[in-house]
N, C-alpha and C. Protein backbone atom coordinates (compact mmCIF):
# COMPACT_ATOMS: atom_id res chain seq x y z
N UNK A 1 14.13 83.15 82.12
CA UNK A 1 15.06 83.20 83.23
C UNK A 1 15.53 81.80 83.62
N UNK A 2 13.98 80.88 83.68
CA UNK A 2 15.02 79.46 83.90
C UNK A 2 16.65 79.56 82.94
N UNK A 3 15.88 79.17 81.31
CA UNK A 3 16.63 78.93 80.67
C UNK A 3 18.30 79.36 81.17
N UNK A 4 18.14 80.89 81.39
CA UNK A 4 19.06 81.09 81.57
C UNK A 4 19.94 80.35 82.97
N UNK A 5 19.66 80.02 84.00
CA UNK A 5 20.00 79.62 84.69
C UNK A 5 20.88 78.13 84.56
N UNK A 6 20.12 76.83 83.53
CA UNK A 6 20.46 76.03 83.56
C UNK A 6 21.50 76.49 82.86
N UNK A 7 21.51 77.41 81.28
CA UNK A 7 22.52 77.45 81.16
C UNK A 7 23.83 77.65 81.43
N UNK A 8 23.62 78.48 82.59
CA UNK A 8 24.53 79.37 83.32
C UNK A 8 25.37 78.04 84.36
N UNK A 9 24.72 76.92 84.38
CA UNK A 9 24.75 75.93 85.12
C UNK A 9 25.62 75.13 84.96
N UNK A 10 25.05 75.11 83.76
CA UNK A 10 25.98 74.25 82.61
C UNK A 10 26.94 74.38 82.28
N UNK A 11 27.45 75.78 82.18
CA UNK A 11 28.98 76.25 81.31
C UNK A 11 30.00 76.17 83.30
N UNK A 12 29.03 76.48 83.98
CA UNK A 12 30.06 76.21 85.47
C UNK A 12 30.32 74.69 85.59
N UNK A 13 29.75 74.03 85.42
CA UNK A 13 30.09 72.74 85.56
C UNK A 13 31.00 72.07 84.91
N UNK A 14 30.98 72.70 83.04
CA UNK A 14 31.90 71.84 81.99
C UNK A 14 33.38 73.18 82.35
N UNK A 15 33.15 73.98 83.07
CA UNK A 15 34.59 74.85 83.77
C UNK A 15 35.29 74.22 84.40
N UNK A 16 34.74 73.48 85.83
CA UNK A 16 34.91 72.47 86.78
C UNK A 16 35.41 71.99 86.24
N UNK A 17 34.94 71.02 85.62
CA UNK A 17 35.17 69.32 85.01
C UNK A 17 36.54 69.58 84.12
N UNK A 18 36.68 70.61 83.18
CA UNK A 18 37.90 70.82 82.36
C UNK A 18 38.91 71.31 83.48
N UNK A 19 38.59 72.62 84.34
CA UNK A 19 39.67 72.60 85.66
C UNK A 19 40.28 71.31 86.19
N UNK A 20 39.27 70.11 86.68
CA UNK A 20 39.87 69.49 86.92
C UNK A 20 40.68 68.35 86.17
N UNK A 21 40.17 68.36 84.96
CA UNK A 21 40.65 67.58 84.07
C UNK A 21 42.80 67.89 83.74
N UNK A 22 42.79 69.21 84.24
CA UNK A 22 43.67 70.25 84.25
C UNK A 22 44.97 69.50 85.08
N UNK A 23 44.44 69.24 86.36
CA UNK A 23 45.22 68.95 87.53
C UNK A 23 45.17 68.20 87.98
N UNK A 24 45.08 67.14 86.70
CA UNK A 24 45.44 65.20 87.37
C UNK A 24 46.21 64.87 87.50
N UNK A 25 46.55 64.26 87.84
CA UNK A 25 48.51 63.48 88.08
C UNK A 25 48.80 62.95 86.74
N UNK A 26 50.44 63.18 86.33
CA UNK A 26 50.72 62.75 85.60
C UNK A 26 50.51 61.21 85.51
N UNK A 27 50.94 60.41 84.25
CA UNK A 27 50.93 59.09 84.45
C UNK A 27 52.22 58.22 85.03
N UNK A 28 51.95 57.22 85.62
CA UNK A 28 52.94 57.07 86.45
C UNK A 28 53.63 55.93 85.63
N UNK A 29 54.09 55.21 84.80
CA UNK A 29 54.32 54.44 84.18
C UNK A 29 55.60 54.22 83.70
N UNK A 30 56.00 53.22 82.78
CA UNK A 30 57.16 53.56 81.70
C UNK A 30 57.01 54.01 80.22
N UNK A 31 55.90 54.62 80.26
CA UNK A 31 55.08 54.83 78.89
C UNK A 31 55.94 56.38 79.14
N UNK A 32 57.16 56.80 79.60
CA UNK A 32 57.71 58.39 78.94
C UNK A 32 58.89 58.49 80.30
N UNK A 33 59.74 57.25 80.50
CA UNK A 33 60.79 57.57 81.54
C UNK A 33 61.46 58.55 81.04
N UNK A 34 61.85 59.06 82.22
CA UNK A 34 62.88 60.56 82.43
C UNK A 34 64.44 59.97 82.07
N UNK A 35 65.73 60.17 80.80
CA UNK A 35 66.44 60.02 81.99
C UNK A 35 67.44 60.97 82.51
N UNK A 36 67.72 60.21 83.97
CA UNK A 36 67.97 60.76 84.79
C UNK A 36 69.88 61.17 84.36
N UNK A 37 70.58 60.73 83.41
CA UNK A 37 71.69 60.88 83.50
C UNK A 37 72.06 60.92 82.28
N UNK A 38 72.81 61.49 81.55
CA UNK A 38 73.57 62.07 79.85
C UNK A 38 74.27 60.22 79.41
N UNK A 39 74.76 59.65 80.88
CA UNK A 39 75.59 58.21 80.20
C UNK A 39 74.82 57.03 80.92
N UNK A 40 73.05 57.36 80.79
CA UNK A 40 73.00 56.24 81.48
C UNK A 40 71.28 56.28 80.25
N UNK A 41 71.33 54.50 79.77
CA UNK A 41 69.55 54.41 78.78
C UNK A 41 69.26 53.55 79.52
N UNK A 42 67.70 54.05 79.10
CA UNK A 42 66.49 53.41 79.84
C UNK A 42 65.64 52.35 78.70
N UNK A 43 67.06 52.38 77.50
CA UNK A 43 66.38 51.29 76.39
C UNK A 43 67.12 51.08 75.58
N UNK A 44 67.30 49.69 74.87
CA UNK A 44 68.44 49.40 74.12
C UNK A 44 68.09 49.51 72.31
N UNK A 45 67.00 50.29 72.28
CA UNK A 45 66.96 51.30 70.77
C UNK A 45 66.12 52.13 70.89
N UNK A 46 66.24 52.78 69.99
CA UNK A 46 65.95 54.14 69.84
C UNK A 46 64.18 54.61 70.09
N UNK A 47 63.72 54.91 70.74
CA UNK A 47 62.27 55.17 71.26
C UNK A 47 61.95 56.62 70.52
N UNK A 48 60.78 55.83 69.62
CA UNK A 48 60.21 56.79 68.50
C UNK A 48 59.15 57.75 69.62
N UNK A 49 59.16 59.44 69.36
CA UNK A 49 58.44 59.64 69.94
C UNK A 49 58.67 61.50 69.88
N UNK A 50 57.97 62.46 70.28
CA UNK A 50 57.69 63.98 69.69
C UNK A 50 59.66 64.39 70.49
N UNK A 51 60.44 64.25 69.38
CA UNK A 51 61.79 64.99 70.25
C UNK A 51 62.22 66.03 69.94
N UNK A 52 62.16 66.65 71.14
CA UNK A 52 62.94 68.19 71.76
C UNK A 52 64.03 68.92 71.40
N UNK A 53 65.11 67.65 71.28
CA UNK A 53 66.36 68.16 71.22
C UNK A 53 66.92 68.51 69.79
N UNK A 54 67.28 69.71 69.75
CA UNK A 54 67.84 70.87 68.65
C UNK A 54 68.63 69.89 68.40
N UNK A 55 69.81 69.96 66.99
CA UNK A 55 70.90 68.95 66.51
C UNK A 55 72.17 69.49 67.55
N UNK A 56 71.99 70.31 67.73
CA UNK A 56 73.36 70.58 68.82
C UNK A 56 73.51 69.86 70.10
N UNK A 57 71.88 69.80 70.82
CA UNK A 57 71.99 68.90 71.57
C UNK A 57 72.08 67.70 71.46
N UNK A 58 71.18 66.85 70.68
CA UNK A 58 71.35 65.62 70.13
C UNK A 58 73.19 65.35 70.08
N UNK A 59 73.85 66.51 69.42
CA UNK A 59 75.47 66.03 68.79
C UNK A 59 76.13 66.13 70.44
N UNK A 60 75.84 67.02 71.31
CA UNK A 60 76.60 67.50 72.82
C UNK A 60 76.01 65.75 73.64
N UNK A 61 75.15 65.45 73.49
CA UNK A 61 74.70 63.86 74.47
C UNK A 61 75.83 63.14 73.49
N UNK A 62 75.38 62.75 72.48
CA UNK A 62 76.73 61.69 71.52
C UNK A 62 77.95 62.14 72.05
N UNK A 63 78.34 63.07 72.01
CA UNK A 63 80.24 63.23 72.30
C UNK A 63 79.93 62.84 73.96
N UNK A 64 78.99 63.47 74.59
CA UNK A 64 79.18 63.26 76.55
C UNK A 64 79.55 61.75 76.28
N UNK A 65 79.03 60.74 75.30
CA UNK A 65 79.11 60.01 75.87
C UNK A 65 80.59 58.96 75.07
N UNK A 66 81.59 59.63 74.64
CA UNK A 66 82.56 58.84 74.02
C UNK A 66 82.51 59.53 72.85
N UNK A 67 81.91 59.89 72.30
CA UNK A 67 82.27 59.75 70.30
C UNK A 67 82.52 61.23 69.49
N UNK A 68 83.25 61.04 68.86
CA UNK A 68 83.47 61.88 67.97
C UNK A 68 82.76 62.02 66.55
N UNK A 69 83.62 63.56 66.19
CA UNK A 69 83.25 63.61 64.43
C UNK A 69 81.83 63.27 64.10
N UNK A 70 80.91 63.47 64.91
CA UNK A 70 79.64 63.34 64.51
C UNK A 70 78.95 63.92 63.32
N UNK A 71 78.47 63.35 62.04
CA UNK A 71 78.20 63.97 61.40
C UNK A 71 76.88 63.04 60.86
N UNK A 72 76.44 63.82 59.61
CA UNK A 72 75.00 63.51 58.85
C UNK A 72 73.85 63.21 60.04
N UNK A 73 74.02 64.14 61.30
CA UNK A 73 72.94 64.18 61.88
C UNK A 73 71.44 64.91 61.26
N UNK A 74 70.46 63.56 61.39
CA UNK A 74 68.92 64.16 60.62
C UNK A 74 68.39 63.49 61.94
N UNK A 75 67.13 64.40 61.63
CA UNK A 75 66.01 63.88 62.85
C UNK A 75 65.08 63.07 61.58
N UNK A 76 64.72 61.55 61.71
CA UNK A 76 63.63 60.99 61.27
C UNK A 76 62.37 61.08 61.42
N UNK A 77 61.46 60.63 61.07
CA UNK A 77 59.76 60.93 60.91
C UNK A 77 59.00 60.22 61.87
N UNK A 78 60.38 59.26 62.76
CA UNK A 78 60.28 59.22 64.19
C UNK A 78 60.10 59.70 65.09
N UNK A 79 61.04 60.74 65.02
CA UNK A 79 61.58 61.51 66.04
C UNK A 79 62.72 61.28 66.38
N UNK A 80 63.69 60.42 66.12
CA UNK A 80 64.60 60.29 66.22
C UNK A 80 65.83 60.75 65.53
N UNK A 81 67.33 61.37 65.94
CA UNK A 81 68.09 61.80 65.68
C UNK A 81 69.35 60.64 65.28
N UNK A 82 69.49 60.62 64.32
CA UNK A 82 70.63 59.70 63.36
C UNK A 82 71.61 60.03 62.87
N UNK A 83 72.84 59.65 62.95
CA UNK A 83 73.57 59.63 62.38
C UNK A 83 74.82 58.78 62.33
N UNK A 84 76.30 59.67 61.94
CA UNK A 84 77.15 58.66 62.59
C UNK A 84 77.96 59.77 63.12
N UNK A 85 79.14 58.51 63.48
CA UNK A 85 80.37 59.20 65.12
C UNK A 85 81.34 57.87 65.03
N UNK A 86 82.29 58.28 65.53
CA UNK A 86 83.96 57.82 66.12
C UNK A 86 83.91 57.44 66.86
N UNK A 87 84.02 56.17 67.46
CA UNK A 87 84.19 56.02 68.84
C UNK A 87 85.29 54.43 68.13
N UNK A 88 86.78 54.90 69.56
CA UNK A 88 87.66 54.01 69.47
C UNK A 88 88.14 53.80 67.77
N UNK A 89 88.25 54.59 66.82
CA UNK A 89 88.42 54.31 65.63
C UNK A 89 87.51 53.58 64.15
N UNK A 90 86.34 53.60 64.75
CA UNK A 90 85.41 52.93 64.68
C UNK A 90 84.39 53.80 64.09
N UNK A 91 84.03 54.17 62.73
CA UNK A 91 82.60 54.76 62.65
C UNK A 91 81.52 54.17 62.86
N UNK A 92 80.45 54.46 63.61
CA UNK A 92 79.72 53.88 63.67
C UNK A 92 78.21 54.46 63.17
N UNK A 93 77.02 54.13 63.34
CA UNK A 93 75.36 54.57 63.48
C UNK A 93 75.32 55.02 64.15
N UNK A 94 75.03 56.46 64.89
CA UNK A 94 74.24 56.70 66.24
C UNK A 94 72.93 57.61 66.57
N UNK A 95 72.41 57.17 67.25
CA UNK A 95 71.24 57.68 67.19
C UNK A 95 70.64 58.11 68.32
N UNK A 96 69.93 59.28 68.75
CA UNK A 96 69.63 59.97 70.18
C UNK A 96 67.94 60.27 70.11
N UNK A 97 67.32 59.52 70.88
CA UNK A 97 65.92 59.49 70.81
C UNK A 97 65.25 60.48 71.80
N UNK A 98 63.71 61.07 71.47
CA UNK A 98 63.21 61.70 72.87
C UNK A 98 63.46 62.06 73.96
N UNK A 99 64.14 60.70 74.53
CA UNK A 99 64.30 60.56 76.12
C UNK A 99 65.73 60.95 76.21
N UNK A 100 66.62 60.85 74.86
CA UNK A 100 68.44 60.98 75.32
C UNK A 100 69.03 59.77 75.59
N UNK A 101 68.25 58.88 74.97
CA UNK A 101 69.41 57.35 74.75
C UNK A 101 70.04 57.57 73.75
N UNK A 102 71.31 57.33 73.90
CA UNK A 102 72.05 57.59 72.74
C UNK A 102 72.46 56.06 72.45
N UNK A 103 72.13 55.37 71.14
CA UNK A 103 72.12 54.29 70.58
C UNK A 103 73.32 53.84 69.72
N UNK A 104 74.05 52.86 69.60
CA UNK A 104 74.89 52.53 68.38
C UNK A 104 75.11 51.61 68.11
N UNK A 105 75.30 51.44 66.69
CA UNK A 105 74.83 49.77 66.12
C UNK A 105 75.94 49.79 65.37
C-alpha cells in the first residue's frame, strides 16, 4: 500500500509540473517577431526558420507589396520562399521568410 501511494504521488506531481510547464509565458524577445503589417520587415534578409505560408501566400505578400509575374517560387531547406518578380521593369530575386519579410536583391 505504501508503494502504492508514493507512486500515486509521483505521477500527481510529474502532472503538475508538465501542467505547468503547459502555461508559461511565451518568450518575450526578438528570437520570433510578429509582423505586424504585409509592407512593413522586421529584417533586412531572409530569416531561416519552420514557414507556414502555402506558395499562394508567399506569391499574395510579394505582389501586396509592388511586384509582379512572380514566378519559380520554391520553399528552401530553410524555410524560406524564393524566387523571382517585376518590380518597375526590373526582374528581380525575391524571397518571403517565416515571419513575411518579403526580401529583394
Amino acid at each position: 500500500m505504501r508503494t502504492f501511494l508514493i507512486v500515486a504521488a509521483s505521477t500527481l506531481a510529474a502532472a503538475i509540473t508538465s501542467a505547468s510547464a503547459q502555461t508559461s509565458p511565451a518568450q518575450s524577445g526578438p528570437q520570433n517577431p510578429a509582423v505586424k503589417a504585409s509592407i512593413v520587415n522586421n529584417s533586412d534578409a531572409p530569416v531561416a526558420g519552420a514557414n507556414s505560408f502555402t506558395r499562394g501566400q508567399a506569391t499574395s505578400r510579394i505582389e501586396a507589396r509592388g511586384y509582379g509575374a512572380v514566378e519559380n517560387l520554391r520553399k528552401d531547406h530553410t524555410g524560406v520562399w524564393r524566387g523571382m518578380a517585376k518590380k518597375d521593369g526590373q526582374l528581380l530575386h525575391v524571397s518571403v521568410d517565416y515571419q513575411g519579410n518579403v526580401i529583394a536583391n
